[in-house]
Protein backbone atom coordinates (compact mmCIF):
# COMPACT_ATOMS: atom_id res chain seq x y z
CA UNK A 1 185.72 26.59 -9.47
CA UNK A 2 189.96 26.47 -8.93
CA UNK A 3 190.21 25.32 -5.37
CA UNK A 4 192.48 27.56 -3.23
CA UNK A 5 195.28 26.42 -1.57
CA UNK A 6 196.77 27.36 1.59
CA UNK A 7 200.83 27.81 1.83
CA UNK A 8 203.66 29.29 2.26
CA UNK A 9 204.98 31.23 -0.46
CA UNK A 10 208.25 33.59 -1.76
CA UNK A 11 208.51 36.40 -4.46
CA UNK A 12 212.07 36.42 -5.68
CA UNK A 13 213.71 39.81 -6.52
CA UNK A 14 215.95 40.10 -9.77
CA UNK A 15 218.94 39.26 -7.37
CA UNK A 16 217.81 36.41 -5.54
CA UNK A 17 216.57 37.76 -2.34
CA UNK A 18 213.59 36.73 -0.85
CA UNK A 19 210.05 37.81 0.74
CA UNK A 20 208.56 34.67 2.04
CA UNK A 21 204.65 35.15 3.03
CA UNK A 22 201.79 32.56 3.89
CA UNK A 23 198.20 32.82 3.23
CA UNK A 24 194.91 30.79 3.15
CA UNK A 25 194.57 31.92 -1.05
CA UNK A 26 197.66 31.95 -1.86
CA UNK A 27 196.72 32.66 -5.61
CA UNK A 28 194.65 35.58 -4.31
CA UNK A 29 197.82 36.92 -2.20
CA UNK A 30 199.95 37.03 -4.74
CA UNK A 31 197.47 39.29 -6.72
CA UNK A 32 197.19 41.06 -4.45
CA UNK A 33 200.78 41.83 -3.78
CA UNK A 34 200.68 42.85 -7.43
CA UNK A 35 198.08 45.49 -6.84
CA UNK A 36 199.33 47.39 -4.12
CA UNK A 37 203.06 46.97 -5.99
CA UNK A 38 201.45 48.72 -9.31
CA UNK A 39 200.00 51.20 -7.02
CA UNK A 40 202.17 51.71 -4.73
CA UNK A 41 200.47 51.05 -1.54
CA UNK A 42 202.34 48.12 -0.50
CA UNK A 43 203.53 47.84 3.20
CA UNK A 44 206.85 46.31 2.34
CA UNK A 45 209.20 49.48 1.74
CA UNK A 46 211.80 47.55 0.37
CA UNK A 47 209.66 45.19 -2.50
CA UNK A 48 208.02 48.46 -3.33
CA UNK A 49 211.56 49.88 -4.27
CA UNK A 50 212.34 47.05 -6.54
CA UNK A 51 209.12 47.24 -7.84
CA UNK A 52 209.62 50.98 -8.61
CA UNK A 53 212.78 50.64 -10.26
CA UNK A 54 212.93 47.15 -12.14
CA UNK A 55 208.62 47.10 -12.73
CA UNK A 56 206.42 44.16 -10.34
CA UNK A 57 207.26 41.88 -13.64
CA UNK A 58 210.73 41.29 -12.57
CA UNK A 59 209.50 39.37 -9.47
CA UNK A 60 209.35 36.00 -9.07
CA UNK A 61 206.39 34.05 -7.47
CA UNK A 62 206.48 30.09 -5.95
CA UNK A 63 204.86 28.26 -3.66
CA UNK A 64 206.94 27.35 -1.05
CA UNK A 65 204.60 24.04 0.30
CA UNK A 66 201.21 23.79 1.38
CA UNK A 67 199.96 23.34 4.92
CA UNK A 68 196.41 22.99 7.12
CA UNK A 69 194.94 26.32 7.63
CA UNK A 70 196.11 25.66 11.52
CA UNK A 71 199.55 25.27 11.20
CA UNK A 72 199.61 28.10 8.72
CA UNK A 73 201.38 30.58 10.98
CA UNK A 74 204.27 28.09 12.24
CA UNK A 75 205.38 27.14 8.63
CA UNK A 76 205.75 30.49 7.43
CA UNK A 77 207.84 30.85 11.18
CA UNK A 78 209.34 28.19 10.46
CA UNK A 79 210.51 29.23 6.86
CA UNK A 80 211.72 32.46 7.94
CA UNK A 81 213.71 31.15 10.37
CA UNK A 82 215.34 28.54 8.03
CA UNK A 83 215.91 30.98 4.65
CA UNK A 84 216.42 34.52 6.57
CA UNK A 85 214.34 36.25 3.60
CA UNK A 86 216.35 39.60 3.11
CA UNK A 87 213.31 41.35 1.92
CA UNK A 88 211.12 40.55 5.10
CA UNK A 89 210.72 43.80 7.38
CA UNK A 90 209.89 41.58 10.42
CA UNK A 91 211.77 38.44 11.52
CA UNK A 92 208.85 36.95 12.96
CA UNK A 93 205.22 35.96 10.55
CA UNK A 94 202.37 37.71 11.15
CA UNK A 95 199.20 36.80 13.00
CA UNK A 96 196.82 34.64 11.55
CA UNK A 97 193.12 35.78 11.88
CA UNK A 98 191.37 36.20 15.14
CA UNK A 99 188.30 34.24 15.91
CA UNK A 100 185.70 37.28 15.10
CA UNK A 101 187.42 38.02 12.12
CA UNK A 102 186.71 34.20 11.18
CA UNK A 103 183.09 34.87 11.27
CA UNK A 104 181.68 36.45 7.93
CA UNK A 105 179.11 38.51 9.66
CA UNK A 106 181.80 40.35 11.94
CA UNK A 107 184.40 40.63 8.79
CA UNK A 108 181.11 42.39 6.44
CA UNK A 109 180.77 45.06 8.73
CA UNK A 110 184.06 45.80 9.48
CA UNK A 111 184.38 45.97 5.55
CA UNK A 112 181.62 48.20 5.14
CA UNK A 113 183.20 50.37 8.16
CA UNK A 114 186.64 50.59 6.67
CA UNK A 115 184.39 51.40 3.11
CA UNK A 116 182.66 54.04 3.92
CA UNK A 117 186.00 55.89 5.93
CA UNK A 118 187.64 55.25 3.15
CA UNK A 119 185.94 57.06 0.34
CA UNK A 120 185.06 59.73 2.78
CA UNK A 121 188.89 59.71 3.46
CA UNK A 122 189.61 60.09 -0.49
CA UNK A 123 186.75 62.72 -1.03
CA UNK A 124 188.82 64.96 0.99
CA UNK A 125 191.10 67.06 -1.04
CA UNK A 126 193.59 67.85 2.30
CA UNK A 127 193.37 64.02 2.94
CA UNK A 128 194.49 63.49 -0.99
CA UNK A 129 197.07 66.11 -0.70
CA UNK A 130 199.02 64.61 2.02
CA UNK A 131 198.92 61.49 0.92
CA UNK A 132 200.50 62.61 -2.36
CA UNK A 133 203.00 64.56 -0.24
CA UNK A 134 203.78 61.48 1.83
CA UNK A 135 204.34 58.96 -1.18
CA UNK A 136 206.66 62.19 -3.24
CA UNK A 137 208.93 62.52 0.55
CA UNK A 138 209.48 58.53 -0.16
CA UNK A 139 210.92 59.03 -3.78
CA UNK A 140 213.15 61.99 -3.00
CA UNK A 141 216.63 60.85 -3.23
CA UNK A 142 217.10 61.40 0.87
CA UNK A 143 214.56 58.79 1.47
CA UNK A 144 215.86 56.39 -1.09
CA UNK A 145 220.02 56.76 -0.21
CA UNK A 146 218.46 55.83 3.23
CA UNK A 147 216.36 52.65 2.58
CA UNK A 148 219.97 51.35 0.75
CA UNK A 149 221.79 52.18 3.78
CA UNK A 150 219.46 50.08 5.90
CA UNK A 151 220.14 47.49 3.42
CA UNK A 152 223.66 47.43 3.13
CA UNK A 153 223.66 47.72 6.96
CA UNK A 154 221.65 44.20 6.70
CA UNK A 155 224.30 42.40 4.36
CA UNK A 156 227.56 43.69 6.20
CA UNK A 157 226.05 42.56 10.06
CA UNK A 158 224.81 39.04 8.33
CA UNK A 159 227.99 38.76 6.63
CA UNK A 160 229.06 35.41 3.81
CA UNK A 161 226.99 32.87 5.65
CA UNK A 162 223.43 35.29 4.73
CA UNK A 163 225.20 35.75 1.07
CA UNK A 164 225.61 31.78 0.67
CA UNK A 165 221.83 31.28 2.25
CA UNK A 166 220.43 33.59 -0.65
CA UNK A 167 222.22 32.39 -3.30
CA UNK A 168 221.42 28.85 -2.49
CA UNK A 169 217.78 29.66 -2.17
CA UNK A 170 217.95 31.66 -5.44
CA UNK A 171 219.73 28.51 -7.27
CA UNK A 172 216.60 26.47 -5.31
CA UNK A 173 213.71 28.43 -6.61
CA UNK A 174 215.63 28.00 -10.47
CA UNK A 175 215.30 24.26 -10.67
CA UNK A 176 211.38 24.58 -8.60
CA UNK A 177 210.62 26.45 -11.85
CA UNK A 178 212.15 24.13 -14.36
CA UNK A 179 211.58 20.69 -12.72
CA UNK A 180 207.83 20.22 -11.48
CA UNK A 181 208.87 16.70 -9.92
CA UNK A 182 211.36 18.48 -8.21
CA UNK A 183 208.96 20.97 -6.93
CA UNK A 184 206.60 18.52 -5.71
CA UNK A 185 208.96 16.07 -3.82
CA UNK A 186 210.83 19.57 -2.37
CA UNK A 187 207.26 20.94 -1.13
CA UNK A 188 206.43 18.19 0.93
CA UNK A 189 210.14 17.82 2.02
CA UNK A 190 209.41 21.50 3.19
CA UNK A 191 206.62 20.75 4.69
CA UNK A 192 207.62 18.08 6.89
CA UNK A 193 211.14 19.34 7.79
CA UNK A 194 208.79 22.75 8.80
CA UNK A 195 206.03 20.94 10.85
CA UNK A 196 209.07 18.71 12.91
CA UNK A 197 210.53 22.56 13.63
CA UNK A 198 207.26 24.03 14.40
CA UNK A 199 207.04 21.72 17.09
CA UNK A 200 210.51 21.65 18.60
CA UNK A 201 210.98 23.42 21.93
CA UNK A 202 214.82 23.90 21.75
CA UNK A 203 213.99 25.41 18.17
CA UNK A 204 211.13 27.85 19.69
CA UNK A 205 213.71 28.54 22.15
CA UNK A 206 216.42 29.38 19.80
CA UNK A 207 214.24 31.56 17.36
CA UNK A 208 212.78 33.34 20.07
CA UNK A 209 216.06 34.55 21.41
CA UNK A 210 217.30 35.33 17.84
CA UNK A 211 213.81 38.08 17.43
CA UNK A 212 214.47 38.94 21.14
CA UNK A 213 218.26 40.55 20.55
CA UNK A 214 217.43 41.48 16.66
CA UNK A 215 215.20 43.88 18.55
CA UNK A 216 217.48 45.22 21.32
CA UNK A 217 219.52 47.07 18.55
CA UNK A 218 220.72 50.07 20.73
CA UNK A 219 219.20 53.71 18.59
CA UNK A 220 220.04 57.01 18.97
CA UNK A 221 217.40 60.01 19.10
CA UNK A 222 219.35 62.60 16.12
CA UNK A 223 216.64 65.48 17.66
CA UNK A 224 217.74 64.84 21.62
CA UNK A 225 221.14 63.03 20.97
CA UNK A 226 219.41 60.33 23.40
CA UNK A 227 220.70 56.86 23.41
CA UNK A 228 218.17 53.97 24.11
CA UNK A 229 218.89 49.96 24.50
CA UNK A 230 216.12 49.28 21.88
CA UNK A 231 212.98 50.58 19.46
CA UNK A 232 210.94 49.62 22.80
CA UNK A 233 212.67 51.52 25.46
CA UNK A 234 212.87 54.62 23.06
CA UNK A 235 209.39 54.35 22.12
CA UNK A 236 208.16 54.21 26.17
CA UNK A 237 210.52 56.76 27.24
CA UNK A 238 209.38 59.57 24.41
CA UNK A 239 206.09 58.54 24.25
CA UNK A 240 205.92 57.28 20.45
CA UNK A 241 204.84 54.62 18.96
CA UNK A 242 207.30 51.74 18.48
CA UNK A 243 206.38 51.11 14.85
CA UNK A 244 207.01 54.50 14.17
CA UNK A 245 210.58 54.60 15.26
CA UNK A 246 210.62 51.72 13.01
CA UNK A 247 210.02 53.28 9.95
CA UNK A 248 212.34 56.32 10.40
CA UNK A 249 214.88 53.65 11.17
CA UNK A 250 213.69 52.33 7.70
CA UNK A 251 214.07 55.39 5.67
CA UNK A 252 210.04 55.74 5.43
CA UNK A 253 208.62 59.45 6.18
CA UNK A 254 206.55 60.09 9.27
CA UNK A 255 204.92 63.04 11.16
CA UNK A 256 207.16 62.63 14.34
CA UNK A 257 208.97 65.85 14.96
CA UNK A 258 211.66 63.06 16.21
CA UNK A 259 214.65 61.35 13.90
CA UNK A 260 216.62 58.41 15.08
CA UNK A 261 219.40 56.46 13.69
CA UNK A 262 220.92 52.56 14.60
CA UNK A 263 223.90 53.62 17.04
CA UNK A 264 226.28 51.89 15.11
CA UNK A 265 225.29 53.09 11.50
């Protein structure tokens, strides 16, 4: 039986950004990733793009370093903070999982729950028919001039310094796929280098400030001409949800009768 391994990992794009991940099967992630590419049901907006136009072959796959299962969350921090991935929506890694969903009897029925909704979900032909709708709104050309906005946006406030950081990384990941004694020695560098950070106030400090004003992006409502200091405010003040706001911002369709816009493009 292969024995899984637990790590931080990236997928490459065909021009060297990145999407840097972690996971406790990190052979199992990466499938997975693969699926909901081919199907289009990934959550990344942006990988499913390049998956859409160059095919999920053109991405690249490495593992990054391996870690304990406990420490899982502050490497993957920790590499995001060091490599800026371009193709990460969120500057910040997500949760690891919560002590129910640890045990296997509360994870089987909240399987079998989110089972059975789904297929009675699917077996609804209005249910089918939006979904369809909502994944032909995210090919239209509107939706798709948008997401490259947002992404242009990215590269002109991040300036040279992000451009060097990506092409250095993409150079990196080159010789990690021709030199295996490279890769080896540069995995545990990794991982050492990303357990000292993990573990460094002033750097906690630092990266914490960096998420903090990366979300106080002022927005403007397009429906109300409001202004608002941040996705937050906006989101308490009309009575939306935050991550909704979000994905307007990031060219995504939603059923908000609201449309907002960065205030300075």
């Amino acid at each position: 039986m292969k024995q899984k391994i637990i790590g931080v990992y990236a997928i490459q794009a065909p021009d060297g950004r990145l999407y840097i991940g972690s996971s406790v099967d990190v052979d199992k992630r990466w499938a997975e990733h693969k699926s909901r590419l081919r199907h289009r049901r990934h959550d990344n907006p942006i990988l499913s793009q390049i998956a859409a136009d160059a095919g999920v072959e053109s991405l690249r796959f490495r593992l990054l370093l391996r870690c304990a299962r406990d420490g899982l969350r502050a490497c993957e921090q920790a590499a995001i903070d060091r490599l800026r991935p371009a193709l990460n929506v969120l500057p910040t890694a997500e949760h690891l999982l919560t002590e129910q969903w640890k045990r296997p009897g509360f994870r089987a029925r909240n399987t079998a729950r989110a089972a059975k909704q789904n297929k009675e979900r699917w077996s609804d032909p209005v249910f089918v028919e939006k979904a369809r709708a909502r994944a032909v709104v995210m090919q239209t050309d509107e939706a798709k001039e948008k997401a490259a906005a947002s992404r242009r946006r990215v590269m002109r406030e991040r300036g040279q310094a992000y451009r060097n950081v990506a092409e250095a990384s993409a150079a990196t990941l080159k010789k990690l796929h021709a030199d295996p004694s490279f890769a080896a020695a540069h995995s545990e560098r990794m991982r050492e280098n990303m357990k000292r950070l993990s573990q460094d106030p002033e750097f906690q400090r630092k990266r914490n400030e960096a998420a903090r004003v990366r979300h106080q992006k002022k927005i403007r409502c397009i429906t109300t001409g409001e202004v608002f200091p941040s996705r937050g405010a906006a989101a308490k003040a009309k009575g939306v949800s935050e991550s909704v706001i979000s994905k307007q911002l990031r060219g995504l369709p939603t059923r908000s009768g609201l449309t907002w816009e960065y205030l300075n493009g």
